[in-house]
Protein backbone atom coordinates (compact mmCIF):
# COMPACT_ATOMS: atom_id res chain seq x y z
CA UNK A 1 279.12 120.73 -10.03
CA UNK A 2 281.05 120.60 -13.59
CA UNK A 3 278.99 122.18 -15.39
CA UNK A 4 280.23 125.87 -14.11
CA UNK A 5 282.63 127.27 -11.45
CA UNK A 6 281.82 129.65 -9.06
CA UNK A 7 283.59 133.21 -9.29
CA UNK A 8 283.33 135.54 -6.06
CA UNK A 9 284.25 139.04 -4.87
CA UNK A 10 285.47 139.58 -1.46
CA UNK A 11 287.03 142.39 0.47
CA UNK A 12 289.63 142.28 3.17
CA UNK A 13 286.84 142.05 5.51
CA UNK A 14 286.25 137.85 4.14
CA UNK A 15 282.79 137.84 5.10
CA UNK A 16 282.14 136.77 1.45
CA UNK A 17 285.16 134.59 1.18
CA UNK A 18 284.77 132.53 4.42
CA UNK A 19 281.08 131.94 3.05
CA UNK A 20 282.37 130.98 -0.18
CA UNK A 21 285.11 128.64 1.36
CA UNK A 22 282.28 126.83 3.52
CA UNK A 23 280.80 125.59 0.11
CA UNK A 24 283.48 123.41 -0.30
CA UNK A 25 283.12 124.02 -4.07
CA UNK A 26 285.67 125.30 -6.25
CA UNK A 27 285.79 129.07 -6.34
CA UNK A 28 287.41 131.63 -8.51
CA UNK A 29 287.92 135.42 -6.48
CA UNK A 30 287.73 138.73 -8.53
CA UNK A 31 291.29 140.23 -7.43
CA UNK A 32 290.91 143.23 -4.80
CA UNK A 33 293.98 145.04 -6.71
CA UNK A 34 292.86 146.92 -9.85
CA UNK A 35 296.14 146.03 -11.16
CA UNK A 36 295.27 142.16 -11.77
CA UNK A 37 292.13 141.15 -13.89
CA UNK A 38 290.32 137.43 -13.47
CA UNK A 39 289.17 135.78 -17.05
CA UNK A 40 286.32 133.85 -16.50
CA UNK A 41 286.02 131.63 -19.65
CA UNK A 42 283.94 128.92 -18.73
CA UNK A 43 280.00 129.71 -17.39
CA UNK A 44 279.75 130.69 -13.43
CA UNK A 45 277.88 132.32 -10.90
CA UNK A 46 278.55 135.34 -9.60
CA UNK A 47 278.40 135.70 -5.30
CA UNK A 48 278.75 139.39 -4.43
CA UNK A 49 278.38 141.51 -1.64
CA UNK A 50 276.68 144.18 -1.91
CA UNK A 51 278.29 147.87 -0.77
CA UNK A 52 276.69 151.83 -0.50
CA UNK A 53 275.32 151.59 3.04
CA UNK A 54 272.01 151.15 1.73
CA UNK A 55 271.78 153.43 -1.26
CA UNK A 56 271.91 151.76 -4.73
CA UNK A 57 274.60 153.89 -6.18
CA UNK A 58 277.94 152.47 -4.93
CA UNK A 59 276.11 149.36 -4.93
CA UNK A 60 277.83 146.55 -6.74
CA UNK A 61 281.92 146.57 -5.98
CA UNK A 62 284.01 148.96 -8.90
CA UNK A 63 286.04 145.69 -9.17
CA UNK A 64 282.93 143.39 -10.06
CA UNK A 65 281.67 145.97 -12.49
CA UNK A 66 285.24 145.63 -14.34
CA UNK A 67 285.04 142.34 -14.31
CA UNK A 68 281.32 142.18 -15.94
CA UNK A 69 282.35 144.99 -18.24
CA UNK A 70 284.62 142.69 -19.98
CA UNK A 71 282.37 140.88 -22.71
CA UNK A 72 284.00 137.56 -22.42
CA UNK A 73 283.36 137.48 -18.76
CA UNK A 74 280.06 139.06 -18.97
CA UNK A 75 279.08 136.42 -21.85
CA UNK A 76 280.18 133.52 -18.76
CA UNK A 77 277.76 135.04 -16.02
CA UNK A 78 274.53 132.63 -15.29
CA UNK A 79 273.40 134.09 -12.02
CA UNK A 80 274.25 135.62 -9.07
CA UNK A 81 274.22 135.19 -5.29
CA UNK A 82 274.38 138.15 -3.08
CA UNK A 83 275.57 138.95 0.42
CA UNK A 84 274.24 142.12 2.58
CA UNK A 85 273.09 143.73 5.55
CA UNK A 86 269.64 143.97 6.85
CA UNK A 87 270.05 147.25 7.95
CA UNK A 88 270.08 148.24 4.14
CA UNK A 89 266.13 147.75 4.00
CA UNK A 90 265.02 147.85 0.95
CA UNK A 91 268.86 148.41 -0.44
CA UNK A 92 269.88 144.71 1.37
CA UNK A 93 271.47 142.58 -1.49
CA UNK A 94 270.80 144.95 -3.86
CA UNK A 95 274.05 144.58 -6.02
CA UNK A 96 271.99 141.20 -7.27
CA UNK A 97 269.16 143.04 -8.35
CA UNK A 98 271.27 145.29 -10.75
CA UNK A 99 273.64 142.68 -11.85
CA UNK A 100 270.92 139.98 -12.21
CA UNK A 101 268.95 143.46 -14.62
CA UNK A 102 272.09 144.12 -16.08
CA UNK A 103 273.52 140.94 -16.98
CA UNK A 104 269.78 139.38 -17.36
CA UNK A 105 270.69 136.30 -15.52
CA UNK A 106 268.52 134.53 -12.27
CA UNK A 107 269.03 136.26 -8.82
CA UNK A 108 269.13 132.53 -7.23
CA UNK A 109 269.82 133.51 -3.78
CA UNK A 110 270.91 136.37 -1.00
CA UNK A 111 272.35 136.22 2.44
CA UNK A 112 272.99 138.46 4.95
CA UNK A 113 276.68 139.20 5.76
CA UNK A 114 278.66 136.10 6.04
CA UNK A 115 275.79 133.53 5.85
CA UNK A 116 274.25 130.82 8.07
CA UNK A 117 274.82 127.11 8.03
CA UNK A 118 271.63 127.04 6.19
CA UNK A 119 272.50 129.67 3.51
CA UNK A 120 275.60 127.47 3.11
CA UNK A 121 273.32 124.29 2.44
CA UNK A 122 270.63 125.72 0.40
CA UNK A 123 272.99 127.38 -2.06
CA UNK A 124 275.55 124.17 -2.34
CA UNK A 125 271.93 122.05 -2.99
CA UNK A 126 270.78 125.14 -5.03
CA UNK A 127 273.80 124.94 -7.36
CA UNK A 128 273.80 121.45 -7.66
CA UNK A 129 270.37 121.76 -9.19
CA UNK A 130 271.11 124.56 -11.11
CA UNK A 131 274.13 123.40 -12.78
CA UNK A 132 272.06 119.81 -13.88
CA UNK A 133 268.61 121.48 -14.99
């Protein structure tokens, strides 16, 4: 995959991490501390859980949202892979809906919590293709 990088948000929980890590592919993680801030200068997509228990507000993680709000970044982003919970309904992997709006990029893929074996295949083939279209 060299033509982008992945870049990831994950919580202490991992679910989003360990999912990431099963890729094999190398990964970039949006720092949990508020104090630290990742520079994404080269194009990547963007796998993100998605938070607010099924509402929309609360949605996409503060730290991902300070990440995107830096242009630089923001001017990197190519799509986005998100992680949720069924029992969201309508909400589940929502935060991909507003950051693929937002950001205007393709919402290439979603998984529920910390992904199958399949989700782990189809979005290492998916990126593969994506990164050589």
């Amino acid at each position: 995959m060299a033509e982008g990088e992945i870049v990831y948000f994950s919580t202490k929980s991992e679910n989003t991490h360990r999912f990431v890590a099963k890729l094999g592919l190398t990964a970039r993680r949006i720092p949990i501390s508020s104090d630290e801030m990742l520079c994404a200068p080269n194009p990547f997509v963007l796998i993100v859980p998605t938070y607010g228990g099924g509402e929309q507000k609360g949605a996409v993680p503060k730290q991902v949202i300070r990440f995107l709000n830096d242009a630089d970044n923001r001017s990197n982003i190519r799509g986005v892979i998100a992680a949720g919970n069924t029992n969201f309904g309508a909400a589940y992997c929502i935060a991909g809906d507003i950051i693929s709006a937002k950001c205007q990029v393709p919402f290439l893929y979603r998984f529920e919590l910390l992904g199958t074996q399949q989700d782990v295949d189809n979005v290492r083939h998916g990126l593969e293709r994506f990164w050589t279209r």
